[in-house]
Protein backbone atom coordinates (compact mmCIF):
# COMPACT_ATOMS: atom_id res chain seq x y z
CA UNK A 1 -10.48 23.47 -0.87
CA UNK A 2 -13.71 22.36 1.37
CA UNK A 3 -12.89 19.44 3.33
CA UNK A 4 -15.92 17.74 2.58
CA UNK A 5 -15.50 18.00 -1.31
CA UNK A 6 -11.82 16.73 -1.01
CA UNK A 7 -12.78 13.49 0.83
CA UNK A 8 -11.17 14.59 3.74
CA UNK A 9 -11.35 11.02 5.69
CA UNK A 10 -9.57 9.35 2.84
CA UNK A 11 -6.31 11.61 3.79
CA UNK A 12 -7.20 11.00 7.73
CA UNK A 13 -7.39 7.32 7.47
CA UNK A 14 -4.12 6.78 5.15
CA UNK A 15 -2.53 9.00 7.65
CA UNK A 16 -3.33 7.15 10.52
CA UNK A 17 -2.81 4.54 8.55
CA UNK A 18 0.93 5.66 7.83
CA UNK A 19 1.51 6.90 11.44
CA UNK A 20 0.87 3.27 12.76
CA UNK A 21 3.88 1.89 10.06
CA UNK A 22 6.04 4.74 10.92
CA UNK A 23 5.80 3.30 14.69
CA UNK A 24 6.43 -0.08 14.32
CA UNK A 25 9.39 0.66 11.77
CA UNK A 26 10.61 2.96 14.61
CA UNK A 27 9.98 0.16 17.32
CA UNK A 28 11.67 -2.41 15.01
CA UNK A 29 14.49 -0.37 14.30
CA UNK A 30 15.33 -0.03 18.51
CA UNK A 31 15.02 -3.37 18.76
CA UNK A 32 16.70 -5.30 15.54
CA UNK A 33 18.88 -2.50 14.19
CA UNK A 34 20.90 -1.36 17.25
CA UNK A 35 20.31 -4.88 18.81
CA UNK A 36 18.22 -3.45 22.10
CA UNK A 37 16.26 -5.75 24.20
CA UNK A 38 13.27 -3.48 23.72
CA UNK A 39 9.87 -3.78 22.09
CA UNK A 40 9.83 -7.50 22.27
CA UNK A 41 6.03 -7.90 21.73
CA UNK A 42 6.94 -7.50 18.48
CA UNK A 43 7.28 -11.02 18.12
CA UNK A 44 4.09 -11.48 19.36
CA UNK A 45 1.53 -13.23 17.23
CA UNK A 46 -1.51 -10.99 18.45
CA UNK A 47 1.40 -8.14 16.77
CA UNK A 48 1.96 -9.78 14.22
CA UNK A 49 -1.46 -11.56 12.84
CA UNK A 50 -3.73 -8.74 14.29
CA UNK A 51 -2.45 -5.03 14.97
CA UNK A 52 0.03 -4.89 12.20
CA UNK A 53 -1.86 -6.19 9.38
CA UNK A 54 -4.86 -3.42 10.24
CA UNK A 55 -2.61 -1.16 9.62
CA UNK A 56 -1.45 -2.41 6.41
CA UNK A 57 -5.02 -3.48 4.82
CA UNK A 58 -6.32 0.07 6.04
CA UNK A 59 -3.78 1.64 4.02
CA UNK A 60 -3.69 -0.52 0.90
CA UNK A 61 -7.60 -0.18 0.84
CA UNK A 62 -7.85 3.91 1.11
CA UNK A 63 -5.16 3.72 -1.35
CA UNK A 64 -7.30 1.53 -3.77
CA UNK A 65 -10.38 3.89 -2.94
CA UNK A 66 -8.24 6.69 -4.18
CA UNK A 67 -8.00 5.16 -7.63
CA UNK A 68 -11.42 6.76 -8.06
CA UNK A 69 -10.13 10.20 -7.78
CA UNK A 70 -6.80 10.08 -10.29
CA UNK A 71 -6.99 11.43 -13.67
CA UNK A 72 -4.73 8.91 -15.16
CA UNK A 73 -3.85 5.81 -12.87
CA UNK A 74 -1.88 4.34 -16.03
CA UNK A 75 0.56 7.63 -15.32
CA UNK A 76 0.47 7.75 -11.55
CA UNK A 77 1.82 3.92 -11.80
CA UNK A 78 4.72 4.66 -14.06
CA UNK A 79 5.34 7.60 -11.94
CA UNK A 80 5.28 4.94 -8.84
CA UNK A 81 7.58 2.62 -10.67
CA UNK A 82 10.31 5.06 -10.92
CA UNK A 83 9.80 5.42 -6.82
CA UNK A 84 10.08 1.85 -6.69
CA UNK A 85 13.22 1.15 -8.60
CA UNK A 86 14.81 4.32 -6.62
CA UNK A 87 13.54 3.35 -3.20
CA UNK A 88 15.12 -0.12 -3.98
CA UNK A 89 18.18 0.72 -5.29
CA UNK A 90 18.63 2.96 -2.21
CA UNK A 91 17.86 0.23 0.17
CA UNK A 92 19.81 -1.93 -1.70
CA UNK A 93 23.09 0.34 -1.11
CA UNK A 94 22.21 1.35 2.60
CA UNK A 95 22.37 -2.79 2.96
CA UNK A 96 25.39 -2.73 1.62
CA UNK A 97 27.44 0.27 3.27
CA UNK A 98 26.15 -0.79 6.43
CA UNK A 99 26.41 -4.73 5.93
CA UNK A 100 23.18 -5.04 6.81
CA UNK A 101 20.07 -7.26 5.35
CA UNK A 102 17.78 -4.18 4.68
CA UNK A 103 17.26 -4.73 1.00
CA UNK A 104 13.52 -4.14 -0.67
CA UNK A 105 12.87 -6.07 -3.44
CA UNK A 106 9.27 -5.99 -3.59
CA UNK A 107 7.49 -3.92 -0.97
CA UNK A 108 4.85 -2.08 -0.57
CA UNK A 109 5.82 0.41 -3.27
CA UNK A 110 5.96 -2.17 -5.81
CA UNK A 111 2.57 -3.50 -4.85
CA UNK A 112 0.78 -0.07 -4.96
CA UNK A 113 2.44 0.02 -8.88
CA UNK A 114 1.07 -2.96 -9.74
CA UNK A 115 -2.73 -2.43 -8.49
CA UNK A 116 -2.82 0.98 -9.95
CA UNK A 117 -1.31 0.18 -13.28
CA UNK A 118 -3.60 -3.08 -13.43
CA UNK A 119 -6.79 -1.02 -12.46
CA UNK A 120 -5.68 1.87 -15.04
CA UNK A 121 -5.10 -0.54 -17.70
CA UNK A 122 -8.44 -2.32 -16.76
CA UNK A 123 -10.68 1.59 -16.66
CA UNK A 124 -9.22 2.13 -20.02
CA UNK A 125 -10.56 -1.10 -21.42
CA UNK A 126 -13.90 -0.79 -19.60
CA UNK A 127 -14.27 2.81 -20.46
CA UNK A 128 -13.88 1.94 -24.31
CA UNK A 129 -16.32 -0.71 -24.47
CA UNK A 130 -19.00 1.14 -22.71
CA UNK A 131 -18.11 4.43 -25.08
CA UNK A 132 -18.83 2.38 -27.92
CA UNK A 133 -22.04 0.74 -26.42
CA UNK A 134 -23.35 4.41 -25.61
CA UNK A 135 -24.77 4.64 -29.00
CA UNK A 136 -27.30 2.34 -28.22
CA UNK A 137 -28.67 3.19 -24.77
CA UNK A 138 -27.58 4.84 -21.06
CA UNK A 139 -28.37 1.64 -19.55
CA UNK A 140 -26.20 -0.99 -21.56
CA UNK A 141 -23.28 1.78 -20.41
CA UNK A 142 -24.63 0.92 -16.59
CA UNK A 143 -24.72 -2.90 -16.71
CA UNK A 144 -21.48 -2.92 -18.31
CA UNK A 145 -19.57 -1.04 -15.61
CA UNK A 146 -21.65 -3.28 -13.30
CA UNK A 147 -20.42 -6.11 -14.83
CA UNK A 148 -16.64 -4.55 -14.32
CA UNK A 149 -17.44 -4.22 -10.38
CA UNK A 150 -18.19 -7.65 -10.69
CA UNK A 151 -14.95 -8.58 -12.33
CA UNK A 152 -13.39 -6.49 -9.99
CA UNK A 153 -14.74 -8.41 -7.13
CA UNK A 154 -13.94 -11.77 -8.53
CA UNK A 155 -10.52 -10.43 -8.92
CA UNK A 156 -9.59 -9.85 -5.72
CA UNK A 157 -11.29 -12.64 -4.17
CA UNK A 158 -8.31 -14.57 -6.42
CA UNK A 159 -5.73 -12.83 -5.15
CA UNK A 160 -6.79 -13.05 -1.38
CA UNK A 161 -7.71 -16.78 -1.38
CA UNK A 162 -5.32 -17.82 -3.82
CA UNK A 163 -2.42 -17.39 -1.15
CA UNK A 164 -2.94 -20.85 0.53
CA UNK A 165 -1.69 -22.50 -2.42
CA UNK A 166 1.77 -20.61 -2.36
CA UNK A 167 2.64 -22.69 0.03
CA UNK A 168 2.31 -26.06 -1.58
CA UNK A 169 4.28 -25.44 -4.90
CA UNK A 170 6.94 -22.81 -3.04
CA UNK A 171 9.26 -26.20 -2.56
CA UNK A 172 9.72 -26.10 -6.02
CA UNK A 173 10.74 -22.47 -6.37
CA UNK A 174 14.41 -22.14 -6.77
CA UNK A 175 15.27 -18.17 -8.32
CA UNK A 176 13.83 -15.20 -7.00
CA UNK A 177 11.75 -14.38 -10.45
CA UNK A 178 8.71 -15.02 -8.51
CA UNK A 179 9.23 -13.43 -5.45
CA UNK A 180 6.61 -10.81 -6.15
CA UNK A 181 3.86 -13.52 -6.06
CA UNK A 182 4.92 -15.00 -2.68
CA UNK A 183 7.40 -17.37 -3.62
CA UNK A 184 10.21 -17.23 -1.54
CA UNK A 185 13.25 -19.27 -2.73
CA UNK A 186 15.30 -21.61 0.08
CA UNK A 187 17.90 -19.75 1.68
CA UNK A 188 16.65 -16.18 0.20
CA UNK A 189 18.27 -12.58 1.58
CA UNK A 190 17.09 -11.04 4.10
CA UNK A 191 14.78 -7.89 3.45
CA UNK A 192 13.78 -4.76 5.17
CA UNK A 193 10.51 -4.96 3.74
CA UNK A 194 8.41 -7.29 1.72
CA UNK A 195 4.60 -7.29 0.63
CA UNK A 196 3.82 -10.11 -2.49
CA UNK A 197 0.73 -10.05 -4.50
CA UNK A 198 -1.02 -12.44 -2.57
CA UNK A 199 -2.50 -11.88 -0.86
CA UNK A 200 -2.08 -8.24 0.08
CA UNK A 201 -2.87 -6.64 -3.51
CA UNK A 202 -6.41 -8.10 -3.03
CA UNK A 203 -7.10 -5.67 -0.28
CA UNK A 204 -5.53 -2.69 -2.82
CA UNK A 205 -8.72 -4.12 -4.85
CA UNK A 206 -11.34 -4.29 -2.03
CA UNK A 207 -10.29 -0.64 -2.07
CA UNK A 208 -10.59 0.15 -5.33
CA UNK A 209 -14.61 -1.77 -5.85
CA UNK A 210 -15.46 0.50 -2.82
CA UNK A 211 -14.05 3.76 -3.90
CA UNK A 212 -15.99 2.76 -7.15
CA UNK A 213 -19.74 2.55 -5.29
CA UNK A 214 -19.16 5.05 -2.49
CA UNK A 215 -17.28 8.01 -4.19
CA UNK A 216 -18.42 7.52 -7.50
CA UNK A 217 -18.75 11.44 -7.41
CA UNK A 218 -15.65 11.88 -5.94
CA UNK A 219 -16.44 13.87 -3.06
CA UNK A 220 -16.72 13.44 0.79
CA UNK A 221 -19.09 10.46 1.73
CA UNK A 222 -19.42 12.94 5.37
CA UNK A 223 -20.27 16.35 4.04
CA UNK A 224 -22.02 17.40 7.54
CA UNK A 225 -19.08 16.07 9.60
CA UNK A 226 -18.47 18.20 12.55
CA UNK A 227 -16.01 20.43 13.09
CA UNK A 228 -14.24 18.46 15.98
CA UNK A 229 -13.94 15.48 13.77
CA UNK A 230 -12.25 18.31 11.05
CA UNK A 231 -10.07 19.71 13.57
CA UNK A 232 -8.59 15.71 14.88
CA UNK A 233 -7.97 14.79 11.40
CA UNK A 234 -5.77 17.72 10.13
CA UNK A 235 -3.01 16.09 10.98
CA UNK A 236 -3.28 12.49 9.81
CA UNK A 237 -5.01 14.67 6.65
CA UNK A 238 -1.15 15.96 6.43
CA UNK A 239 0.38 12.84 6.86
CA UNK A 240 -2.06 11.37 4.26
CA UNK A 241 -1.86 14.21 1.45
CA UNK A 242 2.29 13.77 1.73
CA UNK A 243 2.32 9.95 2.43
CA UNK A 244 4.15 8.78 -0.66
CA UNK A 245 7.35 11.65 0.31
CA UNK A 246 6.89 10.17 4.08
CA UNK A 247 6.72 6.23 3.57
CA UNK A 248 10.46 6.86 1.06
CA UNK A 249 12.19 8.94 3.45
CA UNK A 250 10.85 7.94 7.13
CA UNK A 251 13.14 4.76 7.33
CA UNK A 252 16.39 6.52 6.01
CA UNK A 253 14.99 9.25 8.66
CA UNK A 254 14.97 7.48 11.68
CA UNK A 255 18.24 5.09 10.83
CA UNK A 256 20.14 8.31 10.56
CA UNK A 257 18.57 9.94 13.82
CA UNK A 258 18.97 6.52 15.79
CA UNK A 259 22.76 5.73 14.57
CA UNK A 260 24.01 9.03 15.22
CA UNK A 261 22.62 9.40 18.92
CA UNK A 262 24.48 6.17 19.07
CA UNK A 263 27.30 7.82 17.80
CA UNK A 264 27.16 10.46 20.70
CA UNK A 265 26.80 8.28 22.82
CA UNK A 266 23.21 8.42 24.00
CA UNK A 267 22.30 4.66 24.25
């Protein structure tokens, strides 16, 4: 397929994207899993509250963009649920075999289930009131999907602003039933991973209200790019066509590789 028509920056950018959270899992894993005195800038804030969120919002926000290109988001959630519960489960047993805090509750995974079921949900509505409102002219069809860019909009300002009040009623959050929201209960496991709603699911939105104005014909925004930009973005392209298979098996990857050079002895 032509590059141009596939969006071929979308896959470049969630590769990149991906390559940068493959890193610092790698990093973390030298430094907190085998208990190396390596990599300490990880507890950095400039790390933490600059170059590691970028990576994140980049990647929740192409993913929201490509919302615009699925067929059925309603089916590519329940397909991402399954992922989820696996992908949890897994993590869940890894902690325990290796007595180790690694477990994923609600992670990134989880988060890209719940934008992509919420938007599906949300095109199906919008698509059947404008369907019916067809009848009487082209234009009511337009100011109604304007008017769902606007909701859109609205929505994820909620979600991203809406995190400073988590932590004035968290004190009062005992169970772990709201955990995906931000609440963290007093004395809670320790995870390998964990993304709530709030605030990162409003970038997933951002993502999805942009992907909705600048690839409403689902094609390459760069159709003249130049073929040196083509050839550098093959393969963060690769990593970004295969990114779901790479984010579930890239930790279980690199804990095997690391452990068993430990086993032989290598550090």
């Amino acid at each position: 397929m032509d590059k141009t028509k596939r969006a071929f920056e979308l896959d470049a950018l969630r590769g990149l994207a991906l390559f940068g959270m493959i890193l610092h899992h790698l990093i973390f894993d030298f430094r907190y899993m085998l208990g190396m005195n390596i990599f300490a800038f990880q507890d950095t804030k400039w790390f933490l509250y600059i170059v590691r969120p970028v990576f994140i919002i980049v990647f929740l926000v192409v993913s929201g963009i490509c919302c615009q290109f699925s067929r059925s988001n309603v089916k590519r959630a329940l397909k991402l649920f399954g992922i989820a519960l696996l992908f949890s489960l897994a993590m869940g047993l890894l902690s325990y075999f290796m007595k180790q805090d690694l477990y994923v509750i609600f992670n990134v995974l989880h988060l890209l289930t719940v934008g992509t079921l919420l938007y599906g949900l949300f095109y199906m509505i919008e698509n059947r009131i404008i369907r019916k409102s067809s009848d009487r002219a082209e234009t009511e069809g337009i100011r109604l999907s304007t008017y769902g860019d606007i909701i859109l909009v609205l929505f994820a300002s909620i979600l991203l602003y809406a995190s400073e009040l988590i932590p004035v009623y968290s004190s009062s959050i005992t169970g772990y039933w709201l955990l995906p929201l931000g609440f963290l209960p007093p004395n809670f496991i320790g995870m390998g991973d964990y993304m709530p709603i709030f605030p990162w699911l409003g970038f997933f939105f951002i993502g999805v209200v942009i992907g909705r104005f600048a690839y409403r014909q689902k094609r390459s925004i760069f159709p003249n790019a130049p073929k040196a930009m083509l050839s550098i973005s093959v393969p963060f392209e690769w990593l970004g066509r295969n990114s779901l298979l790479i984010y579930v098996f890239h930790q279980p990857l690199i804990l095997a590789i690391l452990f068993g050079l430990r086993y032989l002895g290598v550090w």
